[in-house]
PDB file of N, CA and C in Angstrom:
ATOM      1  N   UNK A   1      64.078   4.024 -53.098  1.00  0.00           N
ATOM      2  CA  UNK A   1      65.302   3.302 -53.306  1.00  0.00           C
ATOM      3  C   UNK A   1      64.986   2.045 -54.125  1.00  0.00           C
ATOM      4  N   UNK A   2      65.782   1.304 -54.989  1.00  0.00           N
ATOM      5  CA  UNK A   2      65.561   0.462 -55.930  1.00  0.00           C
ATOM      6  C   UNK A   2      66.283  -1.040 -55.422  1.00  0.00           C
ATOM      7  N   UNK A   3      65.670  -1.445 -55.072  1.00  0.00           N
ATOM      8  CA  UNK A   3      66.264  -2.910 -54.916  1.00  0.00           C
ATOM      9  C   UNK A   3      66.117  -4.032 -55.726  1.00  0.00           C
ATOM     10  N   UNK A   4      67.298  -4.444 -55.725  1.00  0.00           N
ATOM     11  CA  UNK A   4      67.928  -5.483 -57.037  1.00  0.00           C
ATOM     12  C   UNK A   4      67.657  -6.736 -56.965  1.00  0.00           C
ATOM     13  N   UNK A   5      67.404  -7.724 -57.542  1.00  0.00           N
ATOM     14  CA  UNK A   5      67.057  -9.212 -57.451  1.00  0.00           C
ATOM     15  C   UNK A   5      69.019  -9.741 -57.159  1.00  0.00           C
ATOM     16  N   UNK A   6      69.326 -10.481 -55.963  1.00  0.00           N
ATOM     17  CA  UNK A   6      70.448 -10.827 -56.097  1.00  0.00           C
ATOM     18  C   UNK A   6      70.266 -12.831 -56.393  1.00  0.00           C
ATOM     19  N   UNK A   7      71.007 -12.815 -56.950  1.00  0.00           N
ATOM     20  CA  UNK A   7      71.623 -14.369 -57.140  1.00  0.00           C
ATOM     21  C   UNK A   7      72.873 -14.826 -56.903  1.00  0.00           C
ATOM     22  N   UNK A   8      73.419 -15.590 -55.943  1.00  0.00           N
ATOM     23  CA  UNK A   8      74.097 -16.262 -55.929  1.00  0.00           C
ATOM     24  C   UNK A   8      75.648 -14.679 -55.198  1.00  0.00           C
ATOM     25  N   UNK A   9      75.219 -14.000 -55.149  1.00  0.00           N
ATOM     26  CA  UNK A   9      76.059 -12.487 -54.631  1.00  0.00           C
ATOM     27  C   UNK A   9      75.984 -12.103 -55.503  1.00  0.00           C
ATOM     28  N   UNK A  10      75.816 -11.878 -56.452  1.00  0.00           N
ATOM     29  CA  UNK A  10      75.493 -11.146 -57.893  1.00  0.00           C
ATOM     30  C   UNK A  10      74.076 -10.490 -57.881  1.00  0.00           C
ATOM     31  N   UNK A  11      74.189  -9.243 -58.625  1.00  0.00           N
ATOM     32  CA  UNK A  11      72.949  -8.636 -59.032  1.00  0.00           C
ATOM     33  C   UNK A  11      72.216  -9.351 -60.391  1.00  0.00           C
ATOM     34  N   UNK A  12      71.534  -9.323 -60.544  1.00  0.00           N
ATOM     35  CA  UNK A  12      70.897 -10.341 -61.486  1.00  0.00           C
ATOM     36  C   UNK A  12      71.055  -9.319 -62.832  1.00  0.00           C
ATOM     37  N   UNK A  13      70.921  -7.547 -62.806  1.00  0.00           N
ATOM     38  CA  UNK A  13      71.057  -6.721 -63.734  1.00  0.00           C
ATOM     39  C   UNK A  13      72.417  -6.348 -63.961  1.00  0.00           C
ATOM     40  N   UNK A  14      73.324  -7.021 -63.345  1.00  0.00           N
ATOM     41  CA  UNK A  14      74.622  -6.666 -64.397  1.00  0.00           C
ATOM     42  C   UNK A  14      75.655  -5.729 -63.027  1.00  0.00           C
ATOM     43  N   UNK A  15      74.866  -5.162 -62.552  1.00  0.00           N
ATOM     44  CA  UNK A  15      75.582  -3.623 -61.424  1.00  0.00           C
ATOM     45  C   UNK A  15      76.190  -4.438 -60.676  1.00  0.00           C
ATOM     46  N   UNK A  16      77.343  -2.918 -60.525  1.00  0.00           N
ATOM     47  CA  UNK A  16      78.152  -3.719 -59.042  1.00  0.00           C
ATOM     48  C   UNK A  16      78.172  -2.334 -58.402  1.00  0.00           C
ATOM     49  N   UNK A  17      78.310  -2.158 -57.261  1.00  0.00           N
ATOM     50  CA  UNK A  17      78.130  -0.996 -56.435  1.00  0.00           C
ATOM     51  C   UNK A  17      78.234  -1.854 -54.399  1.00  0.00           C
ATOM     52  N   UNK A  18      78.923  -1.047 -53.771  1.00  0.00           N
ATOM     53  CA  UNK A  18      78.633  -1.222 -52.259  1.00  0.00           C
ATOM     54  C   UNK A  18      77.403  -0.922 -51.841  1.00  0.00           C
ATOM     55  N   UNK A  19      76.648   0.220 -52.237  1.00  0.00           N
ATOM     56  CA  UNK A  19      75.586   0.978 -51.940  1.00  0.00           C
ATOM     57  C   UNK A  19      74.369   0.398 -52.404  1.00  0.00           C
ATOM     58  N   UNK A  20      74.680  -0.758 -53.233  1.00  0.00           N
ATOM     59  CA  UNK A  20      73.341  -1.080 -54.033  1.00  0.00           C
ATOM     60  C   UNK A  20      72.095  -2.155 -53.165  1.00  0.00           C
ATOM     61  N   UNK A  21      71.008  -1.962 -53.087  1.00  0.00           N
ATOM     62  CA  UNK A  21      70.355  -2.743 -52.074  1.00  0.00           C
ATOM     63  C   UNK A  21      69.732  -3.939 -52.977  1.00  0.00           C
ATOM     64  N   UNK A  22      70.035  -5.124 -52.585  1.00  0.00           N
ATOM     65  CA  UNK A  22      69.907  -6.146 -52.972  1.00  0.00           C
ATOM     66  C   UNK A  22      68.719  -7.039 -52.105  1.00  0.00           C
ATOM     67  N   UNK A  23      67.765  -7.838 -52.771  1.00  0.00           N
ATOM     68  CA  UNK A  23      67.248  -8.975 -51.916  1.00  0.00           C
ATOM     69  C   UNK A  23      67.182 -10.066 -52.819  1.00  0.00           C
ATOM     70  N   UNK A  24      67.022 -11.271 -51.934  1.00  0.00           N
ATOM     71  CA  UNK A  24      66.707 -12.660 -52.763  1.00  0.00           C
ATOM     72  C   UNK A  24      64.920 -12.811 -52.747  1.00  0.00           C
ATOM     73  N   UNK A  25      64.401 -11.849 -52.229  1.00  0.00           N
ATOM     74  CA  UNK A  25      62.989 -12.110 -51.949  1.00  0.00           C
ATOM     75  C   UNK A  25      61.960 -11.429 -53.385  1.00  0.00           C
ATOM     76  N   UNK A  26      61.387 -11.986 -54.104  1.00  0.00           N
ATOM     77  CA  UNK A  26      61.047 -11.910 -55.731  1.00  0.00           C
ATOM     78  C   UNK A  26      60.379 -10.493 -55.097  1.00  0.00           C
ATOM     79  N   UNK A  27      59.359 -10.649 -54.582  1.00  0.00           N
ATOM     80  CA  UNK A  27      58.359  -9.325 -53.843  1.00  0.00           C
ATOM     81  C   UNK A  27      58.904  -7.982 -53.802  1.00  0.00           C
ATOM     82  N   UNK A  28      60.017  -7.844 -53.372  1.00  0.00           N
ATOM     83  CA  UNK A  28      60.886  -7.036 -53.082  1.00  0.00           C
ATOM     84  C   UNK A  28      61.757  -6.122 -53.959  1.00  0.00           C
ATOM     85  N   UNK A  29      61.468  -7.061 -55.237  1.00  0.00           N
ATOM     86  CA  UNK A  29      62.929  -6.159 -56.260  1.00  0.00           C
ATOM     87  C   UNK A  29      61.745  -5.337 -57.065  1.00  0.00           C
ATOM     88  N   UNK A  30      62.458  -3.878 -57.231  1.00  0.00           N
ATOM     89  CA  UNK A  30      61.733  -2.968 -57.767  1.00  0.00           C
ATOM     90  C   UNK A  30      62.908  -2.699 -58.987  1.00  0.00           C
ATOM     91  N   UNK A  31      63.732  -3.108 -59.110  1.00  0.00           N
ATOM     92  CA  UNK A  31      64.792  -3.293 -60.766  1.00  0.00           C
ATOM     93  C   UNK A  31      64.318  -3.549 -62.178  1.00  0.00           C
ATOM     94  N   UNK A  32      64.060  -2.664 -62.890  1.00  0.00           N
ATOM     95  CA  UNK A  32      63.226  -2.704 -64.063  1.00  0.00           C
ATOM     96  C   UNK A  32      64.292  -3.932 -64.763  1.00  0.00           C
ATOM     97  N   UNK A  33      65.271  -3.353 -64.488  1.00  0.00           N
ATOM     98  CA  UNK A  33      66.275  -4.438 -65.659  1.00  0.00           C
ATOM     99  C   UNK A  33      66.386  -5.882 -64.689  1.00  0.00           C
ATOM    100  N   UNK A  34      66.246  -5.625 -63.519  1.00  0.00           N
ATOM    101  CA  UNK A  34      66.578  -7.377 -63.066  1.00  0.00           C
ATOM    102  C   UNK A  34      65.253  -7.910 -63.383  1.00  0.00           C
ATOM    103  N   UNK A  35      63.904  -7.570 -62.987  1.00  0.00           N
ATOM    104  CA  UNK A  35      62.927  -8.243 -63.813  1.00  0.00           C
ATOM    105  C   UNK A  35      62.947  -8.914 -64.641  1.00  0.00           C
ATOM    106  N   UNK A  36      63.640  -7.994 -66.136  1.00  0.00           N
ATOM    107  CA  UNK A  36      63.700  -8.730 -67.146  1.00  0.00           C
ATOM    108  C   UNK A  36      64.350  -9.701 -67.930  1.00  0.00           C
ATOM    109  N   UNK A  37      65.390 -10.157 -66.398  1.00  0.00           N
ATOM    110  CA  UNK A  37      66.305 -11.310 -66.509  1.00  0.00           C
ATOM    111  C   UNK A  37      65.591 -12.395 -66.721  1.00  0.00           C
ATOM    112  N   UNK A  38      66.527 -13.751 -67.049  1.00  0.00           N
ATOM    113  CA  UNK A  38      65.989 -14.416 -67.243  1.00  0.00           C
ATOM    114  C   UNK A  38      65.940 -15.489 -65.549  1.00  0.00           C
ATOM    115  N   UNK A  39      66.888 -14.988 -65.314  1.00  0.00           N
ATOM    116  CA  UNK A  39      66.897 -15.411 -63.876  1.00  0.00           C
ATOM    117  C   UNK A  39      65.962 -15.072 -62.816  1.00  0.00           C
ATOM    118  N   UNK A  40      65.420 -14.339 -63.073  1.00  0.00           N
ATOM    119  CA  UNK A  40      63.997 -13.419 -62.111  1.00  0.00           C
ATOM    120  C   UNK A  40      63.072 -14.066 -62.737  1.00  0.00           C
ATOM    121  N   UNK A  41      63.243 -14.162 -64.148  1.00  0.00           N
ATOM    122  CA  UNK A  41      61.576 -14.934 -64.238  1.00  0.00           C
ATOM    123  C   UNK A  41      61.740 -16.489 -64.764  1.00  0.00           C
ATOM    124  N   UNK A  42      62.860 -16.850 -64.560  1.00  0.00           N
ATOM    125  CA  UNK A  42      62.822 -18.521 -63.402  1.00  0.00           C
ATOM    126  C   UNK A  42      62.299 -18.728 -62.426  1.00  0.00           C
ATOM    127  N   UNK A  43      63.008 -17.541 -61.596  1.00  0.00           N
ATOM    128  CA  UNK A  43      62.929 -18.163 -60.232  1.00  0.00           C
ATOM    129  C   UNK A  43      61.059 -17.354 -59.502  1.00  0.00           C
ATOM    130  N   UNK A  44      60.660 -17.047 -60.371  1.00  0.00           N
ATOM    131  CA  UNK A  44      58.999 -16.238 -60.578  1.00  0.00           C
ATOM    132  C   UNK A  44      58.322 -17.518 -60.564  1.00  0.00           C
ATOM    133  N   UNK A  45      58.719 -17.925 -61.984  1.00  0.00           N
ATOM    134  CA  UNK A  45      57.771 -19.474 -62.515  1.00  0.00           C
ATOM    135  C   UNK A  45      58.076 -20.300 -61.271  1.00  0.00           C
ATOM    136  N   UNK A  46      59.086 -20.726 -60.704  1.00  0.00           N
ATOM    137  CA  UNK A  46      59.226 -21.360 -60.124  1.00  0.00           C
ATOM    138  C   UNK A  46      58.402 -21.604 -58.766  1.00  0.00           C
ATOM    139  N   UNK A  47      58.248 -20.030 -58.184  1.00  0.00           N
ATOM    140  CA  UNK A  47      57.542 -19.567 -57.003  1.00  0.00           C
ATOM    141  C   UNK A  47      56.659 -20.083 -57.114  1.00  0.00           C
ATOM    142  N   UNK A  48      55.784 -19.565 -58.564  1.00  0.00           N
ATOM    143  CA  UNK A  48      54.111 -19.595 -58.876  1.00  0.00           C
ATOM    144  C   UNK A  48      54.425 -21.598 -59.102  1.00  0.00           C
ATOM    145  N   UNK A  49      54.675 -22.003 -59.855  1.00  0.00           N
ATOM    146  CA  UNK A  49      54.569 -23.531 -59.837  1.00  0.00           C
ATOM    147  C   UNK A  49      54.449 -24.349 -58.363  1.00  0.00           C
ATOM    148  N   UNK A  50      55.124 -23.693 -57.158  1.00  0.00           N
ATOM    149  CA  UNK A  50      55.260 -24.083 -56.080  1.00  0.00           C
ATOM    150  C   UNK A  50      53.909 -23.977 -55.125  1.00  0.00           C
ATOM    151  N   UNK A  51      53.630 -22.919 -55.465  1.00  0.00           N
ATOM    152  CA  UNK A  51      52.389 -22.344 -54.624  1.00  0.00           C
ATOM    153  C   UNK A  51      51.146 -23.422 -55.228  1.00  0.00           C
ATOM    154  N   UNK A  52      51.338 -23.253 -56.600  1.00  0.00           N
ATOM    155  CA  UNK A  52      50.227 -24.317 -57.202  1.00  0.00           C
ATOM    156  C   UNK A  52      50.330 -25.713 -57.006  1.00  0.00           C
ATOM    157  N   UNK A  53      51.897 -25.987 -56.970  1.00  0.00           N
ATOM    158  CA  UNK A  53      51.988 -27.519 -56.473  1.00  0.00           C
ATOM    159  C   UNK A  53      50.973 -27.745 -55.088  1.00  0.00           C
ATOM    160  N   UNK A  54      51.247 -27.014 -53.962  1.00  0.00           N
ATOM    161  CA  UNK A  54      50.602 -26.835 -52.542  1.00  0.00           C
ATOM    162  C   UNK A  54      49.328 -26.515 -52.661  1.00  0.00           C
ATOM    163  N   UNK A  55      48.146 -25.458 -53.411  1.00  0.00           N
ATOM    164  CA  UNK A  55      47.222 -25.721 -53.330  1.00  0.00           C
ATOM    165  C   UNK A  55      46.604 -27.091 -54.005  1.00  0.00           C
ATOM    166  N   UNK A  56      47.123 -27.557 -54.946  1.00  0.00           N
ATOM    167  CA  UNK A  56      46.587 -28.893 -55.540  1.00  0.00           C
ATOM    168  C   UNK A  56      46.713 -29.959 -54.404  1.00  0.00           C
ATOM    169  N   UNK A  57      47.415 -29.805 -53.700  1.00  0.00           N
ATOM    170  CA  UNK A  57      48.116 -31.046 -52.790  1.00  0.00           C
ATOM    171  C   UNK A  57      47.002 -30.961 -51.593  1.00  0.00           C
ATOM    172  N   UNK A  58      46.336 -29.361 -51.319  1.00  0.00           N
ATOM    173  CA  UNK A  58      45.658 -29.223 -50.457  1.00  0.00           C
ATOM    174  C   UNK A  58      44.203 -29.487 -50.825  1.00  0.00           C
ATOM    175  N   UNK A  59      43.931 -29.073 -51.887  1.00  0.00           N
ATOM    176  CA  UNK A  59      42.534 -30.011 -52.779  1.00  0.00           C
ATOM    177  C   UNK A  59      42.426 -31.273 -52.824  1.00  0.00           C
ATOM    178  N   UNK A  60      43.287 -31.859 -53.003  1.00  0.00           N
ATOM    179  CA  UNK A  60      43.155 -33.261 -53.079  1.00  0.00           C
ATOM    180  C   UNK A  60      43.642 -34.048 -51.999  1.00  0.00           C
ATOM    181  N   UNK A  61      43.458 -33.493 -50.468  1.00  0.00           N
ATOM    182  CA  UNK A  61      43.072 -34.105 -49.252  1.00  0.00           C
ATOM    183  C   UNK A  61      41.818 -34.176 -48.534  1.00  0.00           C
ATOM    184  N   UNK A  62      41.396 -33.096 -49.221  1.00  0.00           N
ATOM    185  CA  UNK A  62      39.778 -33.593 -48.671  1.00  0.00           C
ATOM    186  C   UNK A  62      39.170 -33.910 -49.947  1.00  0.00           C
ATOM    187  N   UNK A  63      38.889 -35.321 -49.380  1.00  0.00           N
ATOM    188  CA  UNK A  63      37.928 -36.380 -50.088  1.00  0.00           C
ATOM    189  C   UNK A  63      36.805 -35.956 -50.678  1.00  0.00           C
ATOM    190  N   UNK A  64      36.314 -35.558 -52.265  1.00  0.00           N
ATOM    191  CA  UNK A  64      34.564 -35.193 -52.249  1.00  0.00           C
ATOM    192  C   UNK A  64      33.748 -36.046 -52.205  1.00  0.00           C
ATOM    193  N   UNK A  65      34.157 -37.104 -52.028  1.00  0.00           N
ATOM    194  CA  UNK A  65      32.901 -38.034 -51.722  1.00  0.00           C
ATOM    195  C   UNK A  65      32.535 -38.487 -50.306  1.00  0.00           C
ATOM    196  N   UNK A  66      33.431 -38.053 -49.047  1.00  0.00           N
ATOM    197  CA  UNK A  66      33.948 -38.132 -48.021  1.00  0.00           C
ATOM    198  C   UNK A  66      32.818 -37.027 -47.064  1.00  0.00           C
ATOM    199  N   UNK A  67      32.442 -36.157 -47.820  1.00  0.00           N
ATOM    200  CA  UNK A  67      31.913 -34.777 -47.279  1.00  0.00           C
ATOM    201  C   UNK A  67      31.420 -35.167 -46.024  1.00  0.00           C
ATOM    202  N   UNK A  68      30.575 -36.174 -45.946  1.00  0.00           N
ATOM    203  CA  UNK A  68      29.586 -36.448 -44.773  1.00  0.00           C
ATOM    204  C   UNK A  68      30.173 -37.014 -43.850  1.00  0.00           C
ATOM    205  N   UNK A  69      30.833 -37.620 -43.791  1.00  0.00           N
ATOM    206  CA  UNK A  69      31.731 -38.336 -42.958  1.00  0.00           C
ATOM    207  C   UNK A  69      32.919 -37.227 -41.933  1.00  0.00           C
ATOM    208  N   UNK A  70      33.514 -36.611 -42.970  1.00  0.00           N
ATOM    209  CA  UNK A  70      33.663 -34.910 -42.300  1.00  0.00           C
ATOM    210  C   UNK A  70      32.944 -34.113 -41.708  1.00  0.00           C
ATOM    211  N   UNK A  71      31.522 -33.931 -42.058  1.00  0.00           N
ATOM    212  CA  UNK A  71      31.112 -33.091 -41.298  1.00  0.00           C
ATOM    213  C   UNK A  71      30.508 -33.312 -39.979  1.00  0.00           C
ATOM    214  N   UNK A  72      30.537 -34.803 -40.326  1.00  0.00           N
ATOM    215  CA  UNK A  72      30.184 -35.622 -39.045  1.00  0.00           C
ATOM    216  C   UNK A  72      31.327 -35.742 -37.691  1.00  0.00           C
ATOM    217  N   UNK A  73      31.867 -35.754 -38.078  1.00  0.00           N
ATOM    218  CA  UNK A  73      33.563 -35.807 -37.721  1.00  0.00           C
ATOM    219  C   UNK A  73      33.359 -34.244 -36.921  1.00  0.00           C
ATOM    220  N   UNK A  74      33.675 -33.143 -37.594  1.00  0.00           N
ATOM    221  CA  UNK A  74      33.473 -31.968 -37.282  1.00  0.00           C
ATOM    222  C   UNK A  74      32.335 -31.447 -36.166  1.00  0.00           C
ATOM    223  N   UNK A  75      31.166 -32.101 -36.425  1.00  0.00           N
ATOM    224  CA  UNK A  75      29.707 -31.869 -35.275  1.00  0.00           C
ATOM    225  C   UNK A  75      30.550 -32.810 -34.197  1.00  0.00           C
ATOM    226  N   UNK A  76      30.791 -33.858 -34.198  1.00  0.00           N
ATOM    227  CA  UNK A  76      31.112 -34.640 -32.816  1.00  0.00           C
ATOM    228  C   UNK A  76      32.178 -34.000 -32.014  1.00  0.00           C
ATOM    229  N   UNK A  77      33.561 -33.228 -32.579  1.00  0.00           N
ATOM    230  CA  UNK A  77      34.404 -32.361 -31.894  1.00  0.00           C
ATOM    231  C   UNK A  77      33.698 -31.325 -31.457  1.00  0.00           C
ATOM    232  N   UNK A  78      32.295 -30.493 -31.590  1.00  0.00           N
ATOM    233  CA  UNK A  78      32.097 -29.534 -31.171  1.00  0.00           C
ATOM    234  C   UNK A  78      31.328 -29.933 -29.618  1.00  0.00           C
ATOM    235  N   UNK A  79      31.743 -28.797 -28.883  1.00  0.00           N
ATOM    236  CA  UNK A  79      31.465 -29.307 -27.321  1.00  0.00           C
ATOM    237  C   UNK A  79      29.735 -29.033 -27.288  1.00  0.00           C
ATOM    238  N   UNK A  80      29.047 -29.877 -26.133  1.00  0.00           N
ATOM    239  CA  UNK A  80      27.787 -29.713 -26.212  1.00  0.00           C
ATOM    240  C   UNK A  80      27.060 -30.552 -27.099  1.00  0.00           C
ATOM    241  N   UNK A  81      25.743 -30.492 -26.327  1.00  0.00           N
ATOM    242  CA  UNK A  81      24.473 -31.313 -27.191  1.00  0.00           C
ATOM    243  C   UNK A  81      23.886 -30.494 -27.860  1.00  0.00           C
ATOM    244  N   UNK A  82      23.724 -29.062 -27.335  1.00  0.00           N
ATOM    245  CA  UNK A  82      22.848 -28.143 -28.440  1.00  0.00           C
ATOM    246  C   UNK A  82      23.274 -27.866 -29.172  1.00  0.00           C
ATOM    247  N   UNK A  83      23.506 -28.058 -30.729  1.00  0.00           N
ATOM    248  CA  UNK A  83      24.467 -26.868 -31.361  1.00  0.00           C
ATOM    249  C   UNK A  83      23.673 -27.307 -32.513  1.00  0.00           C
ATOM    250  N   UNK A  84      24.000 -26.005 -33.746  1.00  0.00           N
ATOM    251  CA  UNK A  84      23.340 -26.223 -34.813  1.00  0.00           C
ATOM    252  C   UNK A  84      24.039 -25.973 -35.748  1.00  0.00           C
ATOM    253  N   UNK A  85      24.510 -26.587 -37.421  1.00  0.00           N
ATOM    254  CA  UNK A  85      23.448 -27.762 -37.496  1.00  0.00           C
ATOM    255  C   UNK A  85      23.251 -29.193 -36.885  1.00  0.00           C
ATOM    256  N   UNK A  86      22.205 -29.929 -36.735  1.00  0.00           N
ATOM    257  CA  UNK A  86      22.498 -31.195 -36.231  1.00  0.00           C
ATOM    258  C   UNK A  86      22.806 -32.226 -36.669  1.00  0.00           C
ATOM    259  N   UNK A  87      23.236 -32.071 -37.717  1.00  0.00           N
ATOM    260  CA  UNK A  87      23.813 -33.552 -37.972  1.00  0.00           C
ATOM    261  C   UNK A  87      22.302 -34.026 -39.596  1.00  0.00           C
ATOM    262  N   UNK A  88      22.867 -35.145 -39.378  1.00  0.00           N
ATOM    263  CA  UNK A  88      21.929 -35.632 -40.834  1.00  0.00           C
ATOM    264  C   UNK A  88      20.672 -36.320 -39.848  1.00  0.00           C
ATOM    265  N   UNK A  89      20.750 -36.814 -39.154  1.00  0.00           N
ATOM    266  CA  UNK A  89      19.677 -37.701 -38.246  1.00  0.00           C
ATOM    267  C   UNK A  89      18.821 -36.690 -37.707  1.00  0.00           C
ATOM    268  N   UNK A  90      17.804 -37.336 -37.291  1.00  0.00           N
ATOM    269  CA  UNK A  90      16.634 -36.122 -36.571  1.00  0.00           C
ATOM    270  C   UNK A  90      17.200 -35.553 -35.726  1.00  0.00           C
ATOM    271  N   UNK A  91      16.028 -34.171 -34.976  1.00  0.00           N
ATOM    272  CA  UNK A  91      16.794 -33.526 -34.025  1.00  0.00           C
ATOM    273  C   UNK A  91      16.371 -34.017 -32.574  1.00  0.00           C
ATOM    274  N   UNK A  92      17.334 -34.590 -32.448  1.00  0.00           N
ATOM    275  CA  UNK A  92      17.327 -35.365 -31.065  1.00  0.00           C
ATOM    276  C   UNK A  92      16.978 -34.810 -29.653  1.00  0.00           C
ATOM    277  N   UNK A  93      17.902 -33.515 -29.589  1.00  0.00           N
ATOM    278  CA  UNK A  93      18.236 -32.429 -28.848  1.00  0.00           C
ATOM    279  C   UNK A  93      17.900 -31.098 -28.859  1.00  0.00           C
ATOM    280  N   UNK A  94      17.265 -30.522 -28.271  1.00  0.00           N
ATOM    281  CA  UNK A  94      16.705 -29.376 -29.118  1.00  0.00           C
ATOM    282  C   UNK A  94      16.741 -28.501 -27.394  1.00  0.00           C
TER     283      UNK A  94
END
């Protein structure tokens, strides 16, 4: 079955039909002609710009000059004295 890119209650390819299966979800439309709207590949760019906005946003919260201070951070939440690795300081605990 072929499902249509809808916008706004509209099919993005032009059709009108009761029977016609519609989604707003980009993943989903298998419509050769709504694809090649221009409205499908807005709202495409748009997706992909979004996703990239969020991984950049997620790169640039951890600090790279910070590393040690994190991982230090990270060893002190873990429960226990034994654990490995130990830390930057000698091994205290063994």
């Amino acid at each position: 079955m072929v499902t249509h890119y809808s916008v706004s209650g509209h099919l993005a390819c032009g059709r009108h039909g009761d029977n016609l299966a519609a989604s707003a979800e980009l993943n989903q439309v298998k419509c050769h002609n709504c694809r090649n709207t221009d409205a499908y590949k807005q709202a495409r760019r748009d997706q992909r710009n979004a996703s990239r906005r969020a991984a950049r946003k997620a790169r640039s919260s951890h600090p790279a000059g910070n590393w040690r201070d994190a991982w230090q951070q990270r060893l002190a939440q873990m429960p226990g004295r034994q654990r490995l690795p130990r830390g930057f300081a000698g091994q205290a605990f063994v």
